[in-house]
PDB file of N, CA and C in Angstrom:
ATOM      1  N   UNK A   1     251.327  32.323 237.203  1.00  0.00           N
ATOM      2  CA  UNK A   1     251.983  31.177 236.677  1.00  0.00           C
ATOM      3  C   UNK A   1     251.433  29.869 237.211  1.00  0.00           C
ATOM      4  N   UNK A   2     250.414  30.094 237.995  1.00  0.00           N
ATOM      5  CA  UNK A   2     249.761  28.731 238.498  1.00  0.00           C
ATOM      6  C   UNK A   2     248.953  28.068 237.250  1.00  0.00           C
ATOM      7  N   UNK A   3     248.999  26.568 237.786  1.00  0.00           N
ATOM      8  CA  UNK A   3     248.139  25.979 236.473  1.00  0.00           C
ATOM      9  C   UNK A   3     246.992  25.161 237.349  1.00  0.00           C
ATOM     10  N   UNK A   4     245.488  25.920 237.295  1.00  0.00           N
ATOM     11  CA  UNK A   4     244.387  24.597 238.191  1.00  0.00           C
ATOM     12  C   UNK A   4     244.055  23.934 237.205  1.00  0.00           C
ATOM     13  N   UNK A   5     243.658  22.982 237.510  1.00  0.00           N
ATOM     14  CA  UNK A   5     243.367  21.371 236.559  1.00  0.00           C
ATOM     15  C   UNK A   5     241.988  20.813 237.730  1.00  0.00           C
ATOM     16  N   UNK A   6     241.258  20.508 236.895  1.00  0.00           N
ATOM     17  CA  UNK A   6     239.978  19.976 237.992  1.00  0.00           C
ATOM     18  C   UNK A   6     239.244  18.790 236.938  1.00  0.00           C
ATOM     19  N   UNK A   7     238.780  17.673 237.306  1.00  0.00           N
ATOM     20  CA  UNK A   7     238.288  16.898 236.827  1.00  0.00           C
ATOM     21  C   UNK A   7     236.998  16.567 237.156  1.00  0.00           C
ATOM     22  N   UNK A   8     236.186  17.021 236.706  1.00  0.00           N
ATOM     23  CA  UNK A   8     234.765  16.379 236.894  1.00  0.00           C
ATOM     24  C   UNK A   8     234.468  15.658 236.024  1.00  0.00           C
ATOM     25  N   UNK A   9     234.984  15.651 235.115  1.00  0.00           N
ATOM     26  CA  UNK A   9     233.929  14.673 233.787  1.00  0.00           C
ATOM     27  C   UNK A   9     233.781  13.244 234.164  1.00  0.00           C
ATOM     28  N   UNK A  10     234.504  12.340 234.537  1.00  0.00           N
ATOM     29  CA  UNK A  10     233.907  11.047 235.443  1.00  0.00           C
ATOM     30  C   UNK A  10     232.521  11.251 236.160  1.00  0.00           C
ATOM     31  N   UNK A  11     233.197  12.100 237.520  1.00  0.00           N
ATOM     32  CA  UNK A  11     231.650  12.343 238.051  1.00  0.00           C
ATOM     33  C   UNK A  11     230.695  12.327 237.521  1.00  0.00           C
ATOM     34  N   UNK A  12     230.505  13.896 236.448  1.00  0.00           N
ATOM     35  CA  UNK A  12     229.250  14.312 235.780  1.00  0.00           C
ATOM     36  C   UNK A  12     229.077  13.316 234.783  1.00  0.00           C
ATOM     37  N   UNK A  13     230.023  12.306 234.582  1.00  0.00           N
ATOM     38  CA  UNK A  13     229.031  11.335 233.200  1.00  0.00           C
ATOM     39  C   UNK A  13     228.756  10.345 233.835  1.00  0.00           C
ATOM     40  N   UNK A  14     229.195   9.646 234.720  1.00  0.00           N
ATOM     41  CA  UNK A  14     228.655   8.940 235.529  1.00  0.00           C
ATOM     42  C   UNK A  14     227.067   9.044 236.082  1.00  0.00           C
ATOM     43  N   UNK A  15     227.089  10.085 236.614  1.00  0.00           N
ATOM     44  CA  UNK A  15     225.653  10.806 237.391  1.00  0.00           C
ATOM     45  C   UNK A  15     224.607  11.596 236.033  1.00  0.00           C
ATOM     46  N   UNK A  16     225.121  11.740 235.023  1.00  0.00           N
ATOM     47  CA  UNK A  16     224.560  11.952 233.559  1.00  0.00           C
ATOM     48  C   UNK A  16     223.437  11.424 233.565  1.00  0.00           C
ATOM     49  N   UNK A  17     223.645  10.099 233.596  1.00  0.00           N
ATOM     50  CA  UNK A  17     222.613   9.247 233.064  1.00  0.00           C
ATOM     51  C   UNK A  17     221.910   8.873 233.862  1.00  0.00           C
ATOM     52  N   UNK A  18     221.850   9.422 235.327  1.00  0.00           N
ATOM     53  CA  UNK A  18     220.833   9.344 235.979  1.00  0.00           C
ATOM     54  C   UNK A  18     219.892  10.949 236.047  1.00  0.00           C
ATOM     55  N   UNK A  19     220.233  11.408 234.933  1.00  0.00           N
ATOM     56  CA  UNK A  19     219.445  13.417 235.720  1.00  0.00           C
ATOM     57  C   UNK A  19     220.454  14.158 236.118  1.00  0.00           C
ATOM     58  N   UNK A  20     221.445  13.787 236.809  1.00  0.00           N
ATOM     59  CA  UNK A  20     222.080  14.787 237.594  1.00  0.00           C
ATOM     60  C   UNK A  20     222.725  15.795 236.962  1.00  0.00           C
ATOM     61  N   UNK A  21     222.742  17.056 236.904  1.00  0.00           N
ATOM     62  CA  UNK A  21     223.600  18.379 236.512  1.00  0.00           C
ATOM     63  C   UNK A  21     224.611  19.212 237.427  1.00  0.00           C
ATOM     64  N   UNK A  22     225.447  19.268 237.130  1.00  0.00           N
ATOM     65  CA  UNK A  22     225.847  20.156 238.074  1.00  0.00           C
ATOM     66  C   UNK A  22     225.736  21.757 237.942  1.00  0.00           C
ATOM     67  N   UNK A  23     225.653  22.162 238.898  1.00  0.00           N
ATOM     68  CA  UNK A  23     225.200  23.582 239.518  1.00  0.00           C
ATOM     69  C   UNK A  23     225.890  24.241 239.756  1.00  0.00           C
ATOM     70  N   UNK A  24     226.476  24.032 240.519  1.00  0.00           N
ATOM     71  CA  UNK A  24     227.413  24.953 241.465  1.00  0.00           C
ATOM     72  C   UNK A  24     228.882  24.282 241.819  1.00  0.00           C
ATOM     73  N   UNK A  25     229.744  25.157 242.206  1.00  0.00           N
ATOM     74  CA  UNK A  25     230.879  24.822 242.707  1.00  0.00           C
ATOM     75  C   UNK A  25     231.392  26.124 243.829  1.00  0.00           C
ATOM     76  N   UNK A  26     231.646  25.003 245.596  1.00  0.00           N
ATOM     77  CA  UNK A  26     232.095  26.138 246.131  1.00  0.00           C
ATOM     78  C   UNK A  26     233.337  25.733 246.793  1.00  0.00           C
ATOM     79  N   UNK A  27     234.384  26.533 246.101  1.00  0.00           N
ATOM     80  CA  UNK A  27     236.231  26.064 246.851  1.00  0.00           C
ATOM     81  C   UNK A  27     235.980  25.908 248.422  1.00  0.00           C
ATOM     82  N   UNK A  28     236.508  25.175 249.360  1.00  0.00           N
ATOM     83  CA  UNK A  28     236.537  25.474 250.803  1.00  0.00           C
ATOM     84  C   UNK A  28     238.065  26.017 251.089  1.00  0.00           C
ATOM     85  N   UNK A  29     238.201  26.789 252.372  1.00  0.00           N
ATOM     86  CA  UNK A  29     239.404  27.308 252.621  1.00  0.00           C
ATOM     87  C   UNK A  29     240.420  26.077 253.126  1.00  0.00           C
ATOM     88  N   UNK A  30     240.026  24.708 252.340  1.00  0.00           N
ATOM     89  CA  UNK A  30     241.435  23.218 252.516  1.00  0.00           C
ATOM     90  C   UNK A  30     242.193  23.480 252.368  1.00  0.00           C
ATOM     91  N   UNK A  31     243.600  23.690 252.267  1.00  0.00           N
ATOM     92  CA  UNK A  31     244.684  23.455 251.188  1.00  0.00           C
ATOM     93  C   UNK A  31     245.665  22.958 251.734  1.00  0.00           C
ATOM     94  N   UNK A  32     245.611  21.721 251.075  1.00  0.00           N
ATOM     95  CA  UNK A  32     246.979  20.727 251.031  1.00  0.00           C
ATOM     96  C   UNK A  32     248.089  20.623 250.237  1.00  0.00           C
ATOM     97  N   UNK A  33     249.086  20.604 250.460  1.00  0.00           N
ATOM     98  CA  UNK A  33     250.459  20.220 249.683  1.00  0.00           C
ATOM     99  C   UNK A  33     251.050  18.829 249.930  1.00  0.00           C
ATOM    100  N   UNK A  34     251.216  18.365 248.286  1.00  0.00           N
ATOM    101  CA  UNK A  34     252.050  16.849 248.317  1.00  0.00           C
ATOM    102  C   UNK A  34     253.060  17.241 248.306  1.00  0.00           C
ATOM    103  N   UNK A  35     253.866  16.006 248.593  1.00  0.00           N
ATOM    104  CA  UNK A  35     255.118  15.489 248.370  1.00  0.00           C
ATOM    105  C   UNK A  35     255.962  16.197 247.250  1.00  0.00           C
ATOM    106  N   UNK A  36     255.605  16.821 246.057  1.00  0.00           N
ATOM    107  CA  UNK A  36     255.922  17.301 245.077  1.00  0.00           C
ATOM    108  C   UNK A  36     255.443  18.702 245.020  1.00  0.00           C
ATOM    109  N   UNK A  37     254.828  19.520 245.904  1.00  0.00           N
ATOM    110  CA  UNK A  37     254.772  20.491 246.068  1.00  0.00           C
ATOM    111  C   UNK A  37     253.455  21.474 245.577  1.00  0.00           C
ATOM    112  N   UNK A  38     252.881  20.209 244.948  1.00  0.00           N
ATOM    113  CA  UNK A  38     251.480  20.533 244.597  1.00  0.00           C
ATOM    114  C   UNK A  38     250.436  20.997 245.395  1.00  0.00           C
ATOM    115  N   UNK A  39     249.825  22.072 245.450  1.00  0.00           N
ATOM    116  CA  UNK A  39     248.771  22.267 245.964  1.00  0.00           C
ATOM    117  C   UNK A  39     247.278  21.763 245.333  1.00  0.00           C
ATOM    118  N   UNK A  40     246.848  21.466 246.333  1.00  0.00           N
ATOM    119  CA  UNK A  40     244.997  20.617 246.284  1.00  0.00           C
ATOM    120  C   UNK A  40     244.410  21.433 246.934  1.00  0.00           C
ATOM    121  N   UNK A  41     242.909  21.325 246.554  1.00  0.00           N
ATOM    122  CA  UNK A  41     241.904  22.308 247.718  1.00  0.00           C
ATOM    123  C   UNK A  41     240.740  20.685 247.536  1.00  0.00           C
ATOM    124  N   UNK A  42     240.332  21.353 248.882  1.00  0.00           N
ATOM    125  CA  UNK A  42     238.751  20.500 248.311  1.00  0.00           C
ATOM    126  C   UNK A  42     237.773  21.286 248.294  1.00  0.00           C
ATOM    127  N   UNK A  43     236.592  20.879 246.896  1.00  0.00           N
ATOM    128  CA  UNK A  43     235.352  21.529 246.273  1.00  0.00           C
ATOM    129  C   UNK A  43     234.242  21.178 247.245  1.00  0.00           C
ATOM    130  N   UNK A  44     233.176  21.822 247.277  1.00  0.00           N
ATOM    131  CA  UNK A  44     231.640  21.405 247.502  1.00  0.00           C
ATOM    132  C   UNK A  44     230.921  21.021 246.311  1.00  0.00           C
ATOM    133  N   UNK A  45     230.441  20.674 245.228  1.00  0.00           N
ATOM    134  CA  UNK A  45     230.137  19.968 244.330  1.00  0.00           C
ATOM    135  C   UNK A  45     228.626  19.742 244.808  1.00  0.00           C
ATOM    136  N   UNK A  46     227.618  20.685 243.751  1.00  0.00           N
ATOM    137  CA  UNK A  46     226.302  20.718 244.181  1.00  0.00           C
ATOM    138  C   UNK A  46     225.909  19.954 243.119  1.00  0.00           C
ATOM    139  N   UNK A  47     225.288  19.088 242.889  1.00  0.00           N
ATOM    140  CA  UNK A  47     224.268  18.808 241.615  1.00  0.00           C
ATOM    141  C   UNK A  47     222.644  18.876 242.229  1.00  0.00           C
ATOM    142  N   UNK A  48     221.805  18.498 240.703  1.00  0.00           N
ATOM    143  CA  UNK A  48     220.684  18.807 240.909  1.00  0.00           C
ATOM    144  C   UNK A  48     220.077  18.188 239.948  1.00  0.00           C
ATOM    145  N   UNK A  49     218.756  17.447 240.079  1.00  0.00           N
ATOM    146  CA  UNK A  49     218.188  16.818 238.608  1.00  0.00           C
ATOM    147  C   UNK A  49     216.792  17.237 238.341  1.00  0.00           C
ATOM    148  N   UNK A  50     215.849  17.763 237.565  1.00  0.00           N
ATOM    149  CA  UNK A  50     214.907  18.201 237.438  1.00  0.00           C
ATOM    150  C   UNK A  50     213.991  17.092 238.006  1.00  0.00           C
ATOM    151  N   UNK A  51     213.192  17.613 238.652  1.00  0.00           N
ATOM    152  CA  UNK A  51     211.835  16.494 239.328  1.00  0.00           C
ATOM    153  C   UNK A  51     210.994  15.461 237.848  1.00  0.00           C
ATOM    154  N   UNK A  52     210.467  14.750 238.296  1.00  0.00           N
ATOM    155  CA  UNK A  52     210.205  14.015 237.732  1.00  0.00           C
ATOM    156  C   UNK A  52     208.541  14.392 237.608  1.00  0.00           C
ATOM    157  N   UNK A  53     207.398  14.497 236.641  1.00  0.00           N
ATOM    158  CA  UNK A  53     206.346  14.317 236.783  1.00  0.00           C
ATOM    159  C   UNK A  53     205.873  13.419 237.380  1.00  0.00           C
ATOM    160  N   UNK A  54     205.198  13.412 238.362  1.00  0.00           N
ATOM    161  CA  UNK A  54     204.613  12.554 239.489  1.00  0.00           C
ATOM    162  C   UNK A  54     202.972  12.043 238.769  1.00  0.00           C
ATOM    163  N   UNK A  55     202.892  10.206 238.737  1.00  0.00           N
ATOM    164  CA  UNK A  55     201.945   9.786 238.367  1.00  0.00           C
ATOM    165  C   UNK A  55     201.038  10.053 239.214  1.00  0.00           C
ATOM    166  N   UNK A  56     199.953  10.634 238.333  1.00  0.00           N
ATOM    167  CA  UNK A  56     198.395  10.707 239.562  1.00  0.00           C
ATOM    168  C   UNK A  56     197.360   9.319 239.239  1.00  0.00           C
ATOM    169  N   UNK A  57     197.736   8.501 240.455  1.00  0.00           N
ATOM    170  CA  UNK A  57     196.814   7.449 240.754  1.00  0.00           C
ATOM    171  C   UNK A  57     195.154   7.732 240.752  1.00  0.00           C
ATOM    172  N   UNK A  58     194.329   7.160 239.804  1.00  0.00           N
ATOM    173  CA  UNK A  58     193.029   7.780 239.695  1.00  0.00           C
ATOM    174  C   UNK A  58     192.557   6.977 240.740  1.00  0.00           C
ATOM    175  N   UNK A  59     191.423   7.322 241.431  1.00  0.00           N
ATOM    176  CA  UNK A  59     191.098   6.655 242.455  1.00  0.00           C
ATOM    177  C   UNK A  59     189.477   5.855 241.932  1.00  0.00           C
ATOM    178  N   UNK A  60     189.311   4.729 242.065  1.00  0.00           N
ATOM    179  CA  UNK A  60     188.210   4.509 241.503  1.00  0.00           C
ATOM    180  C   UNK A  60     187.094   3.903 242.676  1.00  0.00           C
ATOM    181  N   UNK A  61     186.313   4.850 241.819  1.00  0.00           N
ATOM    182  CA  UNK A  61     184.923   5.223 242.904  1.00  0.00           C
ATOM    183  C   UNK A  61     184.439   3.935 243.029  1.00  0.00           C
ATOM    184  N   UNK A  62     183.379   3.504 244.069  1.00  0.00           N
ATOM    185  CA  UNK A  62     183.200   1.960 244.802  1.00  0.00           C
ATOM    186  C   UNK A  62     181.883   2.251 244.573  1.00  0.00           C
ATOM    187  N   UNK A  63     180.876   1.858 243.531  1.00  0.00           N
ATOM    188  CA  UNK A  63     179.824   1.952 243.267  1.00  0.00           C
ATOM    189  C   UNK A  63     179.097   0.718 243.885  1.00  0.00           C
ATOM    190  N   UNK A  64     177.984   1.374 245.158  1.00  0.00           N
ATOM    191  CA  UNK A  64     177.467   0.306 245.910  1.00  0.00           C
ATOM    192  C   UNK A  64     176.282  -0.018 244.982  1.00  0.00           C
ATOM    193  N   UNK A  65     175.947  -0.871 244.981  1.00  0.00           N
ATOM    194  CA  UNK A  65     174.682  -1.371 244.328  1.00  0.00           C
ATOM    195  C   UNK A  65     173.939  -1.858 245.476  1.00  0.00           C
ATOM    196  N   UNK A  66     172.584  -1.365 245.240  1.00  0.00           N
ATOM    197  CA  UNK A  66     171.729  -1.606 246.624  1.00  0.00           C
ATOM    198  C   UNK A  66     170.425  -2.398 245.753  1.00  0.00           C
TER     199      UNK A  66
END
């Protein structure tokens, strides 16, 4: 009869538009109770964004003239 409710969508659209995905999720053994009897945990929340192709700087050769 429990009901979990979790909100990431702020986070993940926020961090969206920079790459970020999320991955993973790991519960920790937290658990808090409010005032109203609610229980909370806190998450580990992994993201991850694919690398970026890295520009290759051509190096240009120093042709001595003699």
């Amino acid at each position: 009869g429990a009901e979990v409710q979790t909100d990431y969508v702020p986070l993940l659209n926020s961090l969206a538009m920079y790459g970020w995905q999320l991955t993973c999720v790991l519960p920790t053994p937290i658990v808090k109770t409010n005032r109203e009897g609610n229980l909370s945990t806190k998450q580990i929340v992994f993201l991850q964004r694919p690398s970026l192709p890295q520009k290759v700087k051509k190096k240009e050769s120093k042709v001595n003239n003699l």
